[in-house]
Protein backbone atom coordinates (compact mmCIF):
# COMPACT_ATOMS: atom_id res chain seq x y z
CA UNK A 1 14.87 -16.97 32.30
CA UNK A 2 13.43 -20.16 34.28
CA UNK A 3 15.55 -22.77 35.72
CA UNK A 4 16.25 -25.97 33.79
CA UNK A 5 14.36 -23.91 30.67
CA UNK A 6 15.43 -24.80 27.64
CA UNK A 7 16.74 -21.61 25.36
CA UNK A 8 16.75 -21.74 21.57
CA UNK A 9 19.84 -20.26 19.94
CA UNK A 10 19.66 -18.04 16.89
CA UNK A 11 21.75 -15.94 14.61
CA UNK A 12 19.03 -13.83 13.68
CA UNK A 13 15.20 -13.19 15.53
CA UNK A 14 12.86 -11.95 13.12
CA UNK A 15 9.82 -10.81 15.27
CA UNK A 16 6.79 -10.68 12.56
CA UNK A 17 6.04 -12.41 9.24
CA UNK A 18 4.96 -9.68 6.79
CA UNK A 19 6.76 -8.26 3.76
CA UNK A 20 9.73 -6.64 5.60
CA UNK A 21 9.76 -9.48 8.32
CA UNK A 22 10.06 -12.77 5.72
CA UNK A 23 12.02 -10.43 3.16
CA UNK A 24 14.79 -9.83 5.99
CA UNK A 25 14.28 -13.75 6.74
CA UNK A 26 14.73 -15.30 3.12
CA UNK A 27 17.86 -12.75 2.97
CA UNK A 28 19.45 -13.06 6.23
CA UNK A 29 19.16 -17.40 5.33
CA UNK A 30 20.17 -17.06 1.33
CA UNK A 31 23.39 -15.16 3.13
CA UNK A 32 24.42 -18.14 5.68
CA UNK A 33 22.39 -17.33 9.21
CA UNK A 34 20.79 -19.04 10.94
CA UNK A 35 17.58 -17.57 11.49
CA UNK A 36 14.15 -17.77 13.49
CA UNK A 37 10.84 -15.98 13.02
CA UNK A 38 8.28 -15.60 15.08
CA UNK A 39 4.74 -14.18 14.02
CA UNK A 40 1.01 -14.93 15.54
CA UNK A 41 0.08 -15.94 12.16
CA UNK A 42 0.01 -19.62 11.24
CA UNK A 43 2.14 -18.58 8.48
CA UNK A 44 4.32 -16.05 6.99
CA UNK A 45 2.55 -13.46 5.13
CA UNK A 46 1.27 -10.81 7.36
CA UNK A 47 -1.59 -7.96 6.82
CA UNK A 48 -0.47 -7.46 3.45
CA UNK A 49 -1.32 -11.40 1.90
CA UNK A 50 -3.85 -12.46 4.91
CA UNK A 51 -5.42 -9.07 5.54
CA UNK A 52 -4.70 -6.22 3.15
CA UNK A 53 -2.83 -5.96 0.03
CA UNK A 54 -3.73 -9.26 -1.41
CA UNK A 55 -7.42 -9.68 -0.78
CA UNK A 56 -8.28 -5.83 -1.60
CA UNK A 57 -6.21 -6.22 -5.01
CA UNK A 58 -8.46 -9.86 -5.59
CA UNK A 59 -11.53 -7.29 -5.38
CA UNK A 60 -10.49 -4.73 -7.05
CA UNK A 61 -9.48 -6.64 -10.09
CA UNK A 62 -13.00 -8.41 -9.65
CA UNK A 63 -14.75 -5.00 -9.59
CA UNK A 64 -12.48 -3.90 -12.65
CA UNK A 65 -13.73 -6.82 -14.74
CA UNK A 66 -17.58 -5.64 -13.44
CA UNK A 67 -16.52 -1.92 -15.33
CA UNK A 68 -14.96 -3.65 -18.07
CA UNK A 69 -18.31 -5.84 -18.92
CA UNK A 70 -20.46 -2.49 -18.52
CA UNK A 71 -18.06 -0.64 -20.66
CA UNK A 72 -17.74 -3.09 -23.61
CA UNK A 73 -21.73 -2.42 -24.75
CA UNK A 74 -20.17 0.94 -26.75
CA UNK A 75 -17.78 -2.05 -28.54
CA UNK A 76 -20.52 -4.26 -29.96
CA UNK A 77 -20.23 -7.20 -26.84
CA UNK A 78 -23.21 -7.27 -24.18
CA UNK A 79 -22.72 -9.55 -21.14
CA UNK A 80 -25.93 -8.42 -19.10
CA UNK A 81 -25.81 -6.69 -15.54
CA UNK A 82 -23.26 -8.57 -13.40
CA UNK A 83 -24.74 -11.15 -10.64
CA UNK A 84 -22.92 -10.88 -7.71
CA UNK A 85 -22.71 -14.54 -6.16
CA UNK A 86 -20.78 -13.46 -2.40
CA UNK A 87 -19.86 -17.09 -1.68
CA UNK A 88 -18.21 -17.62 -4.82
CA UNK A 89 -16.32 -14.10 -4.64
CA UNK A 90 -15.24 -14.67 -1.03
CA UNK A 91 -13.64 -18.31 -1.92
CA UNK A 92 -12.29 -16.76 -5.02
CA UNK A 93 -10.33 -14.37 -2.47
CA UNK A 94 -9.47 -17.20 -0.05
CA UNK A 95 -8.08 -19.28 -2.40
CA UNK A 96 -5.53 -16.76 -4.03
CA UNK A 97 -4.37 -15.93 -0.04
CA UNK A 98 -3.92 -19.99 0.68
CA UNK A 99 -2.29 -20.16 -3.09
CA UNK A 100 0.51 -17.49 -1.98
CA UNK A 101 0.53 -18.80 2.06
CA UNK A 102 1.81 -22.06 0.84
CA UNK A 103 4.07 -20.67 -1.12
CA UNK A 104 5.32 -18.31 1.56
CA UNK A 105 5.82 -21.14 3.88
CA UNK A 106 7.36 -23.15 1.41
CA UNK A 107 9.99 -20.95 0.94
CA UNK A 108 10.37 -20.86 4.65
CA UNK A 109 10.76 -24.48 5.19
CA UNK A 110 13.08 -25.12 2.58
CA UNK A 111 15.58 -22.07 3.52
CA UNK A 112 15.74 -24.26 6.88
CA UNK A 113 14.66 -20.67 8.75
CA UNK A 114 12.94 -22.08 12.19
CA UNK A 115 9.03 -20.27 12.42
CA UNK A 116 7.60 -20.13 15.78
CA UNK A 117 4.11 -18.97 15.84
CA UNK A 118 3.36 -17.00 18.84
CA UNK A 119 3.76 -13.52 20.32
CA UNK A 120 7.47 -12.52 21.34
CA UNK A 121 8.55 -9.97 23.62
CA UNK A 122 11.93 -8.67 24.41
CA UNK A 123 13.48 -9.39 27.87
CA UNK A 124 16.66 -7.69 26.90
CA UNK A 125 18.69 -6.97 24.05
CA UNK A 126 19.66 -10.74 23.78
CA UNK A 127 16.70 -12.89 24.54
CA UNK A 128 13.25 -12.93 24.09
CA UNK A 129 10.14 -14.72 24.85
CA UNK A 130 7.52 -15.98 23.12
CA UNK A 131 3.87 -16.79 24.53
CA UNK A 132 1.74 -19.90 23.13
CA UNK A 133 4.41 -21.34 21.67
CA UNK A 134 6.86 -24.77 22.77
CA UNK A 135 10.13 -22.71 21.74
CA UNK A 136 9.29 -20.01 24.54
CA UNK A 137 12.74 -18.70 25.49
CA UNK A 138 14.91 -17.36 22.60
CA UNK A 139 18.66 -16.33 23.18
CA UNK A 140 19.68 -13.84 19.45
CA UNK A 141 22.59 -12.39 18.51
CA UNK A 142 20.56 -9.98 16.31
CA UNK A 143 17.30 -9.07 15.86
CA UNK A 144 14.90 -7.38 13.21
CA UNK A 145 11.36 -6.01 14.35
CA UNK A 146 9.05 -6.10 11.62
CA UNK A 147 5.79 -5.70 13.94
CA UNK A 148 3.61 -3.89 11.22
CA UNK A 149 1.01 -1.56 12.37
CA UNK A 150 -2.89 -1.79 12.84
CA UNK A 151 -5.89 0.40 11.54
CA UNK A 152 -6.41 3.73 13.57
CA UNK A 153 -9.70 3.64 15.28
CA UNK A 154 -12.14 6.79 15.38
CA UNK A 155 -12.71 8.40 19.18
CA UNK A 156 -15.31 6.77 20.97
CA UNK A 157 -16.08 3.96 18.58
CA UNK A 158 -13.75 0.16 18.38
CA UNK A 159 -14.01 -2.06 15.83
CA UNK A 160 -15.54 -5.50 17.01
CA UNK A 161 -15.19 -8.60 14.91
CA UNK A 162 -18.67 -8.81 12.97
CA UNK A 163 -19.35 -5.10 13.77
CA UNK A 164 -20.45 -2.46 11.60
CA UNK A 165 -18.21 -0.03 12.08
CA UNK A 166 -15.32 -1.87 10.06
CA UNK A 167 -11.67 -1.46 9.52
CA UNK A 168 -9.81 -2.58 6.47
CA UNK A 169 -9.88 -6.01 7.54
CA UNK A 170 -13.69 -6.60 8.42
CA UNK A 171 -14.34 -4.96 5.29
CA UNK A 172 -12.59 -7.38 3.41
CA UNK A 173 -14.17 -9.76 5.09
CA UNK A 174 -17.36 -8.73 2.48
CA UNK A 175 -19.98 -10.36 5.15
CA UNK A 176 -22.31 -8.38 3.02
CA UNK A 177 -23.12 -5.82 0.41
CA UNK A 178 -24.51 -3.04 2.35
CA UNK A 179 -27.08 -0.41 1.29
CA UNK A 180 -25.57 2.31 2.77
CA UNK A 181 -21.77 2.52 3.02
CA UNK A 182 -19.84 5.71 4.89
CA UNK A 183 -16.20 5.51 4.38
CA UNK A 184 -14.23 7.95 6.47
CA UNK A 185 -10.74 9.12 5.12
CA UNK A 186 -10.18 10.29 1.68
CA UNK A 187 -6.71 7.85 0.95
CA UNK A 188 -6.04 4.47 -0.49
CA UNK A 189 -7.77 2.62 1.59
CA UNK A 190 -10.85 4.09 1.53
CA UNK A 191 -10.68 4.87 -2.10
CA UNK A 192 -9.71 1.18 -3.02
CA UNK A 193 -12.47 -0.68 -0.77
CA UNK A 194 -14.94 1.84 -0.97
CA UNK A 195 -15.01 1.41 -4.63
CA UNK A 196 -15.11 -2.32 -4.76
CA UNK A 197 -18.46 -1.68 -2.13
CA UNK A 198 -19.80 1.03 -4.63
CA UNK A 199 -19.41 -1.40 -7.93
CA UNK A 200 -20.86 -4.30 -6.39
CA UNK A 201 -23.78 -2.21 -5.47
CA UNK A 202 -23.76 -0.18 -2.15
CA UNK A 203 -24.35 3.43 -1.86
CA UNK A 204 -21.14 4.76 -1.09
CA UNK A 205 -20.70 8.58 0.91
CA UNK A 206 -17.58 9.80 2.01
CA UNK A 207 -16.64 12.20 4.09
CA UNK A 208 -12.81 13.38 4.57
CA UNK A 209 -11.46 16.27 6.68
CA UNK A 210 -9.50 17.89 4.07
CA UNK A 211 -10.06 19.97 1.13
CA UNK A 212 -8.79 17.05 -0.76
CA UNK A 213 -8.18 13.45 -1.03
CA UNK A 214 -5.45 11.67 -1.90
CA UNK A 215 -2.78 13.67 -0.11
CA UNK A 216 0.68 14.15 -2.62
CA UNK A 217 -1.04 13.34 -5.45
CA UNK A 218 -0.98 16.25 -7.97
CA UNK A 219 -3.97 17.10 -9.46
CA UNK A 220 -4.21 16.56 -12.62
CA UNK A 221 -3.05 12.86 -11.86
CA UNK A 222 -6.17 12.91 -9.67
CA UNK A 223 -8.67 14.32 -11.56
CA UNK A 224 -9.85 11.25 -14.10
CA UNK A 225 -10.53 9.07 -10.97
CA UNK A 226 -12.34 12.03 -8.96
CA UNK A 227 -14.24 12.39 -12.11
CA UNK A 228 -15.09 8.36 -12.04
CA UNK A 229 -15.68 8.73 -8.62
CA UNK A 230 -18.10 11.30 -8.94
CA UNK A 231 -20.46 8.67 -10.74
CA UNK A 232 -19.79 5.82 -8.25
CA UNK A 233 -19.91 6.61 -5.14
CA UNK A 234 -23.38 8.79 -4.17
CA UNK A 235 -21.31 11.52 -2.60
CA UNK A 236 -17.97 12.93 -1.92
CA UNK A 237 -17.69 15.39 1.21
CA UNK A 238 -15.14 17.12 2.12
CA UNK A 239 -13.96 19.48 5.06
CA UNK A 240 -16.45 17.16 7.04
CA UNK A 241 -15.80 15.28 10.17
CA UNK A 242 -18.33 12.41 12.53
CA UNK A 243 -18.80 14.54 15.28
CA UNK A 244 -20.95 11.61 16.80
CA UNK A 245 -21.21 7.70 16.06
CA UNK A 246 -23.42 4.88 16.96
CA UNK A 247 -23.95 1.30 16.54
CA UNK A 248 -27.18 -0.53 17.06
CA UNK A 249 -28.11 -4.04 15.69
CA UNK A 250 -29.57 -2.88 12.50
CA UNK A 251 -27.12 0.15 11.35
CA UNK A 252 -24.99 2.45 12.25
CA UNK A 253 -26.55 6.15 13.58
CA UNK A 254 -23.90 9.29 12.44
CA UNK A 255 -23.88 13.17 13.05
CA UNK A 256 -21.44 14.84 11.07
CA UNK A 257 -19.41 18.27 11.14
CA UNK A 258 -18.47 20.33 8.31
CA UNK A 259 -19.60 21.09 4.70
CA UNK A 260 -21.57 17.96 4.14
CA UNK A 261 -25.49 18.88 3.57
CA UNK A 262 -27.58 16.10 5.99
CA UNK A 263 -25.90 16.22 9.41
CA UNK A 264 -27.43 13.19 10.66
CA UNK A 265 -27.90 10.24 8.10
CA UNK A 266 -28.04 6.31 9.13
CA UNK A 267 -25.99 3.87 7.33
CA UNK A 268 -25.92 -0.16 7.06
CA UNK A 269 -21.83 -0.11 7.77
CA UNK A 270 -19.49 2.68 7.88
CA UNK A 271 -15.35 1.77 6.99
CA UNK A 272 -13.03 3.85 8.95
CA UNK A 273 -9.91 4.49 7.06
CA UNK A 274 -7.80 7.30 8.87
CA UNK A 275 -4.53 6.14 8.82
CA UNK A 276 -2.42 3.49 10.92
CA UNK A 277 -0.70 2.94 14.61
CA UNK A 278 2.76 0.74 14.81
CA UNK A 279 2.92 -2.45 16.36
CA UNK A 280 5.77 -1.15 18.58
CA UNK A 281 3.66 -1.40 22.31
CA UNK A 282 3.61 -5.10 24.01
CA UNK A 283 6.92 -5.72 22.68
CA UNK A 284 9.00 -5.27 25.41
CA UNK A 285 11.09 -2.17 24.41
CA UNK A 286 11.36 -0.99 27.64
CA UNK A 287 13.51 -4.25 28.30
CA UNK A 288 16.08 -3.02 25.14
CA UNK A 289 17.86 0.77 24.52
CA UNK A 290 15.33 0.74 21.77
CA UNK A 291 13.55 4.14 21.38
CA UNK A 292 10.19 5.59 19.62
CA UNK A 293 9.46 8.98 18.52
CA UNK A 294 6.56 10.72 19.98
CA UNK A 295 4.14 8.64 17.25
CA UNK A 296 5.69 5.35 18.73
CA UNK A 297 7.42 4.81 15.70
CA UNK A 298 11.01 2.84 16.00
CA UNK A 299 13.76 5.76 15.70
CA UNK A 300 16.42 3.80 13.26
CA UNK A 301 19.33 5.14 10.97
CA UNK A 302 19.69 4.20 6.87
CA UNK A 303 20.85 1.21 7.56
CA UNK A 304 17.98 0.06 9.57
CA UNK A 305 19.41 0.34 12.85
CA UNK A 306 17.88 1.19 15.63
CA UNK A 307 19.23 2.56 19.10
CA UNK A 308 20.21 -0.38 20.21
CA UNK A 309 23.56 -1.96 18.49
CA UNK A 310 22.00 -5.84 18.42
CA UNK A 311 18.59 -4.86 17.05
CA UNK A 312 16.91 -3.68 13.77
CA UNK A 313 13.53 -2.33 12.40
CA UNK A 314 11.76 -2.25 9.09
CA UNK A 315 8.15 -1.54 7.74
CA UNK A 316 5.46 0.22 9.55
CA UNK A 317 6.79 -0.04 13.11
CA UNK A 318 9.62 2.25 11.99
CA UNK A 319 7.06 4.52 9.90
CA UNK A 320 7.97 6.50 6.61
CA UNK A 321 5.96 5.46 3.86
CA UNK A 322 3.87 2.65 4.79
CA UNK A 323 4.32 0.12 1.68
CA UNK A 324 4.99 -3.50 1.22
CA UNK A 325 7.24 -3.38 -1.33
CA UNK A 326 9.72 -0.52 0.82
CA UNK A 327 9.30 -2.87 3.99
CA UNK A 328 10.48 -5.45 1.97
CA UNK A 329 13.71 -3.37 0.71
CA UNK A 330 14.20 -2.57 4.32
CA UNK A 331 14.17 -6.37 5.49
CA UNK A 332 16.75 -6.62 2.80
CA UNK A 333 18.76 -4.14 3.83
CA UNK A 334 18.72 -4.98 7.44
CA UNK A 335 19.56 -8.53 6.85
CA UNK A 336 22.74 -7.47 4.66
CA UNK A 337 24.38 -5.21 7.15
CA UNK A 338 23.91 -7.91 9.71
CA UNK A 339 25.92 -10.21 7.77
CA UNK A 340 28.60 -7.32 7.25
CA UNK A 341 27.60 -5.91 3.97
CA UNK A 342 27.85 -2.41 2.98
CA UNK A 343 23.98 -1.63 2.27
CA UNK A 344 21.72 1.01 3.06
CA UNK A 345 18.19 2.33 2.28
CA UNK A 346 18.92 4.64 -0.43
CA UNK A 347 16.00 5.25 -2.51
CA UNK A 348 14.57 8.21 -4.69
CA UNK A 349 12.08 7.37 -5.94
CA UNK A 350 9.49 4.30 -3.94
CA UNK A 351 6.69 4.04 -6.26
CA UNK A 352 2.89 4.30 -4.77
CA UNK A 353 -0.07 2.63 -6.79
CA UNK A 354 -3.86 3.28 -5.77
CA UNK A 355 -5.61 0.45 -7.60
CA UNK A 356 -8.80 2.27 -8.42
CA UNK A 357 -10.11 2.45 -11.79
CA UNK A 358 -8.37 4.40 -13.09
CA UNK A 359 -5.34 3.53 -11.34
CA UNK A 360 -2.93 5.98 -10.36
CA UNK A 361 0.69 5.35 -9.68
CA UNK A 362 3.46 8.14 -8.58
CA UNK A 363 7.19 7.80 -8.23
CA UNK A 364 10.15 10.18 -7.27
CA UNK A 365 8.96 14.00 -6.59
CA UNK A 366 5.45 15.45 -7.54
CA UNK A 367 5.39 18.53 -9.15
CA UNK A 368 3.42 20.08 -6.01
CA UNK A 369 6.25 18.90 -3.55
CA UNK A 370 8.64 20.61 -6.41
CA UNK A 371 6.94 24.00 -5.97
CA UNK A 372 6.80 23.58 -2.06
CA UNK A 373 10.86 22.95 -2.27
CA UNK A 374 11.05 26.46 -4.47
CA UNK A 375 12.67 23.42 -7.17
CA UNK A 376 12.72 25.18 -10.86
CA UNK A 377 11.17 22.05 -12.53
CA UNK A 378 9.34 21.63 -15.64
CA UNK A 379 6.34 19.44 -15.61
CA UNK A 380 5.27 17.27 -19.19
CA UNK A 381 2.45 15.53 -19.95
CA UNK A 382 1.28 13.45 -22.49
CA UNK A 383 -2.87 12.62 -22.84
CA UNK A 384 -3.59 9.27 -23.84
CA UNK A 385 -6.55 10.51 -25.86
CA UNK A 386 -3.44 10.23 -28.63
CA UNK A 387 -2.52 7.08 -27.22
CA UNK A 388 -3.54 4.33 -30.00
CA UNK A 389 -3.64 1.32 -27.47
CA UNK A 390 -5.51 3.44 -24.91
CA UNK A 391 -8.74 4.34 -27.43
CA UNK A 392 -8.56 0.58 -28.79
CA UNK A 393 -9.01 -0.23 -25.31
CA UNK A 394 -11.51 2.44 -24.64
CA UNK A 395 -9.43 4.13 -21.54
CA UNK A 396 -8.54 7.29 -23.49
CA UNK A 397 -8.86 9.25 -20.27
CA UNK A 398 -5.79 8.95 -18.32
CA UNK A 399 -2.52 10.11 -18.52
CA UNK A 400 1.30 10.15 -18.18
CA UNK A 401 3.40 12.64 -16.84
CA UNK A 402 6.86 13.19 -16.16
CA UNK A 403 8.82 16.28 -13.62
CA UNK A 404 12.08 16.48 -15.13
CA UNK A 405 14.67 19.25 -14.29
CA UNK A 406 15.26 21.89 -16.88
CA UNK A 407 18.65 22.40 -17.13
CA UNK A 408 20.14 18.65 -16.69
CA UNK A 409 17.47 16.64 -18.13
CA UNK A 410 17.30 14.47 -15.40
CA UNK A 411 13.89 12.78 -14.61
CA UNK A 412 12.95 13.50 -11.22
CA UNK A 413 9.31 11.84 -11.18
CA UNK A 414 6.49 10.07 -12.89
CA UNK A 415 2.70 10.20 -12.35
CA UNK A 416 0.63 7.91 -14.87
CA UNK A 417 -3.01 7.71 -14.20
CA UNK A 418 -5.28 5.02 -16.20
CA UNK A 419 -5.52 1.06 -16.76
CA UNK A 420 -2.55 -1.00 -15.34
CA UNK A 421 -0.45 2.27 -14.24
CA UNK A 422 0.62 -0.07 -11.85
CA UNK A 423 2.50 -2.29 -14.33
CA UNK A 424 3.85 0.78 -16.17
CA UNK A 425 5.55 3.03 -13.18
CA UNK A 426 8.88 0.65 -12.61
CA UNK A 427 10.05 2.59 -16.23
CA UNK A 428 9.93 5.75 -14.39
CA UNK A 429 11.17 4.34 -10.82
CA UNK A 430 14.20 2.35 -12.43
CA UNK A 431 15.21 5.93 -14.85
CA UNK A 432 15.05 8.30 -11.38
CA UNK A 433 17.08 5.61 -9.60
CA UNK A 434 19.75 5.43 -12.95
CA UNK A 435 19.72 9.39 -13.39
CA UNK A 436 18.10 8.81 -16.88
CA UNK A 437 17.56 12.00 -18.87
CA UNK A 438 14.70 12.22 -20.87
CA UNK A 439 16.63 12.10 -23.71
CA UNK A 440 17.49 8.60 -22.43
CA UNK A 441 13.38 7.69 -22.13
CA UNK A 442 12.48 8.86 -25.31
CA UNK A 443 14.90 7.41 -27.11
CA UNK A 444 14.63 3.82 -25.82
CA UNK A 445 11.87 2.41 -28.58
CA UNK A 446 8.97 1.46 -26.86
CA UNK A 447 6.32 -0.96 -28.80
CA UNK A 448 3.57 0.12 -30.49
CA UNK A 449 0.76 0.33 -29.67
CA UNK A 450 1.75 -0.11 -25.96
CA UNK A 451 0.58 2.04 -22.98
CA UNK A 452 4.04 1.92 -21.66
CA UNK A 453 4.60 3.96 -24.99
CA UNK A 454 3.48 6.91 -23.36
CA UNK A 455 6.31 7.19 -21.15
CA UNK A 456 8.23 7.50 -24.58
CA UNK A 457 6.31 10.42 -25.30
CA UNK A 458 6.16 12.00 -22.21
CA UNK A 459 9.96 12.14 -22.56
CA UNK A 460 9.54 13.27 -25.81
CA UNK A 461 7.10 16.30 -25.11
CA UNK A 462 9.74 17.95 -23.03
CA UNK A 463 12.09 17.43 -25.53
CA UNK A 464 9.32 18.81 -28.70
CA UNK A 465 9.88 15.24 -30.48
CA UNK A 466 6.83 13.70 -29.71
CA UNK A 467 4.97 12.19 -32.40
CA UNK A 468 1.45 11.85 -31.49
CA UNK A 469 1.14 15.74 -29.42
CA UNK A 470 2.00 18.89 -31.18
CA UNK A 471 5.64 20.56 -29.61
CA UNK A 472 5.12 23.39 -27.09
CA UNK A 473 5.63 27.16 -27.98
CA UNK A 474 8.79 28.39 -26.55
């Protein structure tokens, strides 16, 4: 600390404003502390509103109203090919981000939590200080880190801002509709932006190292939106990795490695989506008896704690799944056992939605990760091609399924793939959390014609009383 510099007191530092950052914020102030965050945003929000979840969810509903227009010729209602006005679509997605900022820093200001944007570091577990910023030395009796992460760049080749070898966030930037898209890395990411590219119009090839994309999703769930993607993008390589990249002015030169047929092809941009690094370098760690593991993840217990007594993490910087909605849970739970609560992260089942089209959404244990575990599970499905609301709707192809164990009943998980499986998997997280049997599921009367229905009859197929799918021979 300088001489004669002034020091801001604070219950509780909250170093980034993302999901798990403002969640542990807005809790740690509903609960009586006082409480200051600091994030290099202008506002709270973090990746997720101003560069991830909310912009790529703006597109892909976008792109799922292109499919719906296309796909409502077979009904009897033409619109014409889609015209793609950029502008338009890129204010459309910078006005839902400012809609939900203000509200985010609304909700700030009027909890009375202090927000200091800047960068802060840790001088020790006590104080910390924070560059660009009036407030610059902060003396905390806690603190949470909720740092995030950032987009894992390929060997040899950084992302630039207007480059064309993208991350996540210059991609949803949409400068452009490209010609020629490569997307490296078979997960959501790639999957969600590179079909927004593909159905506004660029020729999308991707290339993933595996035998298989979208790791822990079982198969079945994945195979209506492998078979969609088959169609959209203009190839799907796996096995295959860039063995050399380069960017010139025009495009973007690769050679590739692996089971892909042309070894050298040229593209307009390529979107590298391999994964993510925490936010947990810079920080001043060092300064605390705050430890990483070898990935430089934050080492912390169920309650959020990390190695040091006076400080927290929660979200990406302390790894796990990498999800807004569990970072969130985390701030929660960080900010209760600060204020003396008894709470801890103790979840089964954290739901995961890829918002494709289809979309698929998974909660609780897969019935691959059952058969890894030697688990004796038995695995029911029910096809919504005898799902009323599904062929009204003309989305006949997905889905729902349900692991439940054999000899208690219990549901374990739930995979739904199709329209707004999204909106449908909470049934299925809040009946693993409960201990619901499926006796419990298919007995709760579900509307009809819903899609939520199916969950009903999932239930039901395990226990032979579904209506609309003929009983399985014992």
């Amino acid at each position: 600390m300088v001489m004669g510099e002034f020091t801001q007191e604070t219950d509780l530092l909250v170093i980034g404003g993302g999901p798990g950052g403002y969640a542990a914020a807005f809790r740690a102030a509903d609960l009586g502390m006082d409480v200051t965050m600091v994030e290099m945003d202008p506002g709270p929000g973090g990746v997720c509103l101003f560069r991830g979840c909310i912009p790529s969810k703006t597109l892909l509903y976008v792109t799922e109203l292109i499919h719906d227009a296309r796909r409502s010729a077979e009904m009897g209602i033409t619109f014409g090919e889609p015209r793609v006005d950029l502008d338009l679509l890129r204010a459309w997605k910078d006005k839902v981000i400012g809609r939900l900022a203000k509200g985010l820093a609304g909700l700030t200001q009027r909890r009375g939590i202090l927000y200091i944007q800047g960068k802060a570091t840790f001088e020790d577990s006590n104080h910390a200080r924070v560059q660009n910023s009036a407030s610059s030395h902060i003396r905390f009796k806690h603190a949470i880190i909720a740092t995030g992460s950032y987009p894992r760049p390929l060997p040899g080749a950084r992302f630039k801002p207007g480059g064309r070898i993208m991350d996540s966030t210059g991609a949803l930037e949409l400068a452009d509709i490209p010609n020629r898209l490569l997307v490296v890395g078979g997960g959501f990411v790639g999957l969600e932006l590179g079909s927004v590219y593909a159905s506004l119009g660029s020729k999308v090839v991707l290339v993933e190292d595996h035998g298989q994309l979208m790791h822990g999703i079982d198969p079945d769930l994945a195979r209506p939106l492998l078979d969609r993607l088959q169609g959209l993008f203009e190839s799907i390589n796996y096995n295959t990795i860039i063995d050399s990249i380069e960017e010139d002015a025009s495009g973007v030169n690769v050679t590739f490695r692996g089971e892909i047929e042309r070894k050298d092809q040229r593209f307009d941009r390529v979107l590298v989506s391999v994964g993510r690094i925490p936010n947990s370098q810079g920080i001043g760690l060092e300064n605390t008896k705050v430890k990483t593991d070898d990935h430089g993840f934050i080492t912390i217990d169920r309650q959020r704690r990390t190695t040091d007594e006076k400080i927290f993490a929660v979200g990406d910087v302390a790894g796990g799944v990498m999800l807004a909605h569990k970072a969130m849970h985390e701030g929660k739970v960080a900010a209760e056992v600060i204020s003396g609560m008894p709470s801890s992260f103790d979840f089964q089942a954290v739901p995961a939605v890829l918002y494709t089209d289809p979309q698929i959404a998974v909660c609780g244990l897969s019935e691959e990760e059952a058969q890894k575990r030697g688990l004796r599970v038995k695995a029911t499905r029910f096809p919504w091609s005898a799902s009323g609301r599904a062929v009204s709707m003309g989305v006949a192809f997905g889905m729902t399924k349900m692991i439940i164990d054999p000899d208690t009943q219990r549901v374990l998980g739930v995979g739904i793939v199709g329209r707004d499986a999204g909106e449908m998997i909470s049934e299925g997280v809040l009946a693993i959390e409960m201990g619901a049997l499926a006796e419990d599921v298919s007995l709760s009367i579900h509307p009809h014609p819903t899609l939520a229905e199916a969950e009903e009859e999932a239930a039901g197929a395990f226990l032979g009383s579904s209506t609309h799918i003929l009983p399985q021979k014992k």
